[in-house]
C-alpha atoms as a PDB file:
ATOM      1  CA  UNK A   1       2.218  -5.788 -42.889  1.00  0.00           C
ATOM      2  CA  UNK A   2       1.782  -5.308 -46.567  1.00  0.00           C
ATOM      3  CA  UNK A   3      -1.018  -2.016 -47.174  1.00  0.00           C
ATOM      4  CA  UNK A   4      -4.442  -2.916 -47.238  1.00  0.00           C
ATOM      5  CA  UNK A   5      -7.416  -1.353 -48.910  1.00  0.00           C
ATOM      6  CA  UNK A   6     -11.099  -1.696 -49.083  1.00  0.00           C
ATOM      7  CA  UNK A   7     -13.156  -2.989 -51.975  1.00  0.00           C
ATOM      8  CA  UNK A   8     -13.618   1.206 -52.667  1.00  0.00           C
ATOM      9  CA  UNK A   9     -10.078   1.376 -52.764  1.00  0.00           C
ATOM     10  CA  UNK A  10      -9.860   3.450 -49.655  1.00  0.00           C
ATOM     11  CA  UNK A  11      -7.097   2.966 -47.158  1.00  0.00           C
ATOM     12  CA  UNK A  12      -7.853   0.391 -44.375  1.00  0.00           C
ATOM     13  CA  UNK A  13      -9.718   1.601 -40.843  1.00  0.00           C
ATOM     14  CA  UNK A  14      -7.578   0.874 -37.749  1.00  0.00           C
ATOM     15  CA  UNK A  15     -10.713  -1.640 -36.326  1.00  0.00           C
ATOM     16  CA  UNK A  16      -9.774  -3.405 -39.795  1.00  0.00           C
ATOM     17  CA  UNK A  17      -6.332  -3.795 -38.959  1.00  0.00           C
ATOM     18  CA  UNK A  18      -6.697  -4.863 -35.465  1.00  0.00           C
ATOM     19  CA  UNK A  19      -9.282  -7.156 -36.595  1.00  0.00           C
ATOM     20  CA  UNK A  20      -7.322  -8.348 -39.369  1.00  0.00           C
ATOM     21  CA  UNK A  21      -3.990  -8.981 -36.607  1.00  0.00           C
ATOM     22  CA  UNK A  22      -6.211 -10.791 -34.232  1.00  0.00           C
ATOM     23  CA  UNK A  23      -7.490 -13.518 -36.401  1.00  0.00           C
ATOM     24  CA  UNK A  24      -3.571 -13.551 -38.156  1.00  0.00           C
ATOM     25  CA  UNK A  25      -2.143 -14.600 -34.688  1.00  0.00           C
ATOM     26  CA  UNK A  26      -5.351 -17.043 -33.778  1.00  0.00           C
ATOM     27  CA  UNK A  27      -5.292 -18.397 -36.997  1.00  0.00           C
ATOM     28  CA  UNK A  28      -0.985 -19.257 -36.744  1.00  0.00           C
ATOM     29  CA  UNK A  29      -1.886 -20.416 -33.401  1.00  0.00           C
ATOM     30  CA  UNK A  30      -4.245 -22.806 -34.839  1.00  0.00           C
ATOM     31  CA  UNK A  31      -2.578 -24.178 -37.540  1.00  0.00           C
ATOM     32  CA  UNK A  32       0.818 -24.041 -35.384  1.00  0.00           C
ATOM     33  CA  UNK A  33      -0.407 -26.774 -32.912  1.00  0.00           C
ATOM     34  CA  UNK A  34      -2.086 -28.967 -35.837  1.00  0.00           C
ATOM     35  CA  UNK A  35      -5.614 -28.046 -34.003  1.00  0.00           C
ATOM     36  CA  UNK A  36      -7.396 -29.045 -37.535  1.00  0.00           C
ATOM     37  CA  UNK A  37      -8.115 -33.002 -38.006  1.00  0.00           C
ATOM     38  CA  UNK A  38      -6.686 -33.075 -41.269  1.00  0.00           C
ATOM     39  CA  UNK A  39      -3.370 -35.703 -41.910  1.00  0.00           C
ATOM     40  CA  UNK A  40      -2.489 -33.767 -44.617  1.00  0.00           C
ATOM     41  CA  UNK A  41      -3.030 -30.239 -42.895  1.00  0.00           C
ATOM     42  CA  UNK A  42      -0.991 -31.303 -39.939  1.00  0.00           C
ATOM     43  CA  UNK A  43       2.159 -31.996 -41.960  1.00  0.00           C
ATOM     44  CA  UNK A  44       2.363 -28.737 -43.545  1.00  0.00           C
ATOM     45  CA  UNK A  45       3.970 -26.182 -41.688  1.00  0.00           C
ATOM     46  CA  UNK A  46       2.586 -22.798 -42.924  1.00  0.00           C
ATOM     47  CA  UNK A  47       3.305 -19.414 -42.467  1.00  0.00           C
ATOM     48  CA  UNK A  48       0.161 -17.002 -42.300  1.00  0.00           C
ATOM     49  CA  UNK A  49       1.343 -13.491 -43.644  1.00  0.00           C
ATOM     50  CA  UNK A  50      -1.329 -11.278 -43.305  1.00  0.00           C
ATOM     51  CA  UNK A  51      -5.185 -11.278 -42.976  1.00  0.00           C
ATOM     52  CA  UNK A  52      -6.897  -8.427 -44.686  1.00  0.00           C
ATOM     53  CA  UNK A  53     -10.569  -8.002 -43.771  1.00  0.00           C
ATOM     54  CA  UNK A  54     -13.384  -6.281 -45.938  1.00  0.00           C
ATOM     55  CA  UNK A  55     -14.800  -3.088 -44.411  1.00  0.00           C
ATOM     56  CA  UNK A  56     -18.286  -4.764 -42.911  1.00  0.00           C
ATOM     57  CA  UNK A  57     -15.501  -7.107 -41.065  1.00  0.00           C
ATOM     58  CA  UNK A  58     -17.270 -10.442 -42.733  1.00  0.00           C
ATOM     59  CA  UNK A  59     -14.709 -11.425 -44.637  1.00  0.00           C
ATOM     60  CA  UNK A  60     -10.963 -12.013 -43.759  1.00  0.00           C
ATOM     61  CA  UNK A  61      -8.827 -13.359 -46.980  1.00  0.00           C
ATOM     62  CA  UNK A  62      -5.509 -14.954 -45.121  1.00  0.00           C
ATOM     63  CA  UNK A  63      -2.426 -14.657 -47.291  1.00  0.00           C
ATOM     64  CA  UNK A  64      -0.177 -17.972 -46.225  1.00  0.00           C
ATOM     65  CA  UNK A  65       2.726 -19.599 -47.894  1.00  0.00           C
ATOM     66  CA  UNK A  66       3.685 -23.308 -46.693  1.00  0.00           C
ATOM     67  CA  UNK A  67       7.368 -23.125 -45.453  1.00  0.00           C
ATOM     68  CA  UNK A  68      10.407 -22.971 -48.439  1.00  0.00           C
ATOM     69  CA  UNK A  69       7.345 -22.476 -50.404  1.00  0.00           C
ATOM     70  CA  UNK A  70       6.980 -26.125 -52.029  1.00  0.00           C
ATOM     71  CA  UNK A  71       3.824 -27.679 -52.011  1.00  0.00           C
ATOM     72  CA  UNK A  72       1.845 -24.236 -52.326  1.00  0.00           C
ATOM     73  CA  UNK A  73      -1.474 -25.631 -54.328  1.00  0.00           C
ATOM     74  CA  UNK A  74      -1.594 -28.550 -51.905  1.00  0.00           C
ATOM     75  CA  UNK A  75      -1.433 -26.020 -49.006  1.00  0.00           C
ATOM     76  CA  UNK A  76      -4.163 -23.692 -50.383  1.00  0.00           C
ATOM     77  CA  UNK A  77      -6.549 -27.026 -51.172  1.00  0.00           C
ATOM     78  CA  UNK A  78      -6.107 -28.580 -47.624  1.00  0.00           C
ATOM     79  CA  UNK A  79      -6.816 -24.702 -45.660  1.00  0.00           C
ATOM     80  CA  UNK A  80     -10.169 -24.331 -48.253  1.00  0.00           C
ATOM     81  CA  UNK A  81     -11.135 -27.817 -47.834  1.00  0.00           C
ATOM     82  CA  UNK A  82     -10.793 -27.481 -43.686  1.00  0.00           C
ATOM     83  CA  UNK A  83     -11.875 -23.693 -43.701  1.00  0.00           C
ATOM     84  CA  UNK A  84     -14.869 -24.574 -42.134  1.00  0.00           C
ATOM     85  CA  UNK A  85     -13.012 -25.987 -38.850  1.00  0.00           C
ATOM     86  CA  UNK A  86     -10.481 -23.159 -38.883  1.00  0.00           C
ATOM     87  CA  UNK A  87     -13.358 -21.015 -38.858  1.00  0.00           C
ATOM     88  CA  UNK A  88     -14.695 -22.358 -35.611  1.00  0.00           C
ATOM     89  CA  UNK A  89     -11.114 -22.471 -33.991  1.00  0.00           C
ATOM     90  CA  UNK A  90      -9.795 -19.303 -35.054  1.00  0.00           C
ATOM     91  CA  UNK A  91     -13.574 -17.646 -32.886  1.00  0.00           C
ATOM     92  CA  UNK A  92     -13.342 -19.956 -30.168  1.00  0.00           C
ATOM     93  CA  UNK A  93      -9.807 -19.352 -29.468  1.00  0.00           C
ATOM     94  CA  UNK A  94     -10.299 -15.718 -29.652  1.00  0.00           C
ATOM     95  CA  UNK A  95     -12.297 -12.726 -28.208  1.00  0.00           C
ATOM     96  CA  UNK A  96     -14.563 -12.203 -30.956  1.00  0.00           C
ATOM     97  CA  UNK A  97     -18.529 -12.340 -31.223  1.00  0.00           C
ATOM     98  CA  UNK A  98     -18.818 -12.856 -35.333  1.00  0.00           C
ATOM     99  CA  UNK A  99     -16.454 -15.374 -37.063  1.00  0.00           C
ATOM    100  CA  UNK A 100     -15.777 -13.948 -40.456  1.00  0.00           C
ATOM    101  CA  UNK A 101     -15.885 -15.824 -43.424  1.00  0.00           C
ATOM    102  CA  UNK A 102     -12.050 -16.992 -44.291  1.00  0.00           C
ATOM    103  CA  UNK A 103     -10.831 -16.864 -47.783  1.00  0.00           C
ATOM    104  CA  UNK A 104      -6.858 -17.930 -48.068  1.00  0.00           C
ATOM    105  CA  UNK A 105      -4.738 -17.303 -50.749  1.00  0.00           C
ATOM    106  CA  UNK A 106      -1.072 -17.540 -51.442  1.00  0.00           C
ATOM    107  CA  UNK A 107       1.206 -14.908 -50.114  1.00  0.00           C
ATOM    108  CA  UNK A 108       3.438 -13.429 -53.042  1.00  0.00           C
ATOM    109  CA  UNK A 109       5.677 -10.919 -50.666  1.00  0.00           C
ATOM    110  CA  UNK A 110       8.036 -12.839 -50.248  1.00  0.00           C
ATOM    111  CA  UNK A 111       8.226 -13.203 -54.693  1.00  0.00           C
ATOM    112  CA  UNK A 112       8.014  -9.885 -54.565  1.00  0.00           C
ATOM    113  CA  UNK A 113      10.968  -9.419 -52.096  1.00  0.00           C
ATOM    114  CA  UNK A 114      13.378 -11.880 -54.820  1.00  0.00           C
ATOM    115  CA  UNK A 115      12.342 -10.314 -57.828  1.00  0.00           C
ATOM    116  CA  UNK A 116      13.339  -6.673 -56.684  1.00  0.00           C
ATOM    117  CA  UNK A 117      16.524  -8.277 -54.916  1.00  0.00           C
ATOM    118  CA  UNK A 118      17.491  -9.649 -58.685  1.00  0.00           C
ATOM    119  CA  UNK A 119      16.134  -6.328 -60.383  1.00  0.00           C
ATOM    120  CA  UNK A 120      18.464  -4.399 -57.935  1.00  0.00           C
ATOM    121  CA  UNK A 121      21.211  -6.905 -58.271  1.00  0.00           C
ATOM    122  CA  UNK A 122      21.481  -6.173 -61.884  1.00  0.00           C
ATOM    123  CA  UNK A 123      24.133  -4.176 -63.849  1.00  0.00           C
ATOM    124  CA  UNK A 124      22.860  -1.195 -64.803  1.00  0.00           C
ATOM    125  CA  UNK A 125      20.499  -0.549 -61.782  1.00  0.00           C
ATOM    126  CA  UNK A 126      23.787  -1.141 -59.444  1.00  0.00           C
ATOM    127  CA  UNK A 127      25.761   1.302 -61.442  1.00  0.00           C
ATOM    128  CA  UNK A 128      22.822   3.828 -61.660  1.00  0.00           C
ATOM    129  CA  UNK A 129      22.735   3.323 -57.406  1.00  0.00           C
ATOM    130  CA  UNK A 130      26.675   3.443 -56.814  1.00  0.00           C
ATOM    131  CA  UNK A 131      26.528   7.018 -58.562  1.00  0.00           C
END
């Protein structure tokens, strides 16, 4: 799990996290079994990365990425279109009293993990860690 922060910029509290890992597992779980009537949701298979909640716990922004990463825009507009339902799936299938608004947005670790691959791939950075 990538590191979190607070609007304030502080470091994440550990009922954030926990919070934040709960509705992560509910909300795979969810969109996993194809629990949202949506024909378009349901044949999208999409990885949910990490949800970071804000520090009053009513808002969790979900960081997803459809699988191979095609189709990305068409993920993001079916999940905000249906957040709604995955709202009242993700509390009913779990243990908790509030259900957060969800915000979802596309999950750049895994750009992040190529572009330092290619960076550290590169002449000069190789030679600089082979020394």
């Amino acid at each position: 799990m990538a590191k979190q922060s607070n609007r304030d910029g502080k470091a994440p509290t550990q009922r954030m996290l926990r919070v934040g890992e709960v509705i992560r597992r509910t909300l795979s779980e969810v969109l996993q079994r194809g629990d949202v009537h949506d024909d378009e949701l349901a044949r999208m298979s999409i990885t949910v990365g990490e949800v970071r909640m804000t520090s009053d716990l009513r808002i969790a922004t979900a960081f997803v990425l459809p699988l191979g990463g095609q189709g990305k825009e068409e993920a993001l507009e079916a999940l905000r279109r249906n957040k709604h339902e995955i709202r009242h799936l993700v509390v009913k299938g779990g243990t908790m009293k509030f259900a957060p608004e969800l915000r979802f947005e596309i999950d750049g670790t895994f750009d992040q993990i190529d572009a330092t691959r290619a960076l550290l791939a590169e002449d000069h950075v190789r030679q600089d860690l082979d020394d």
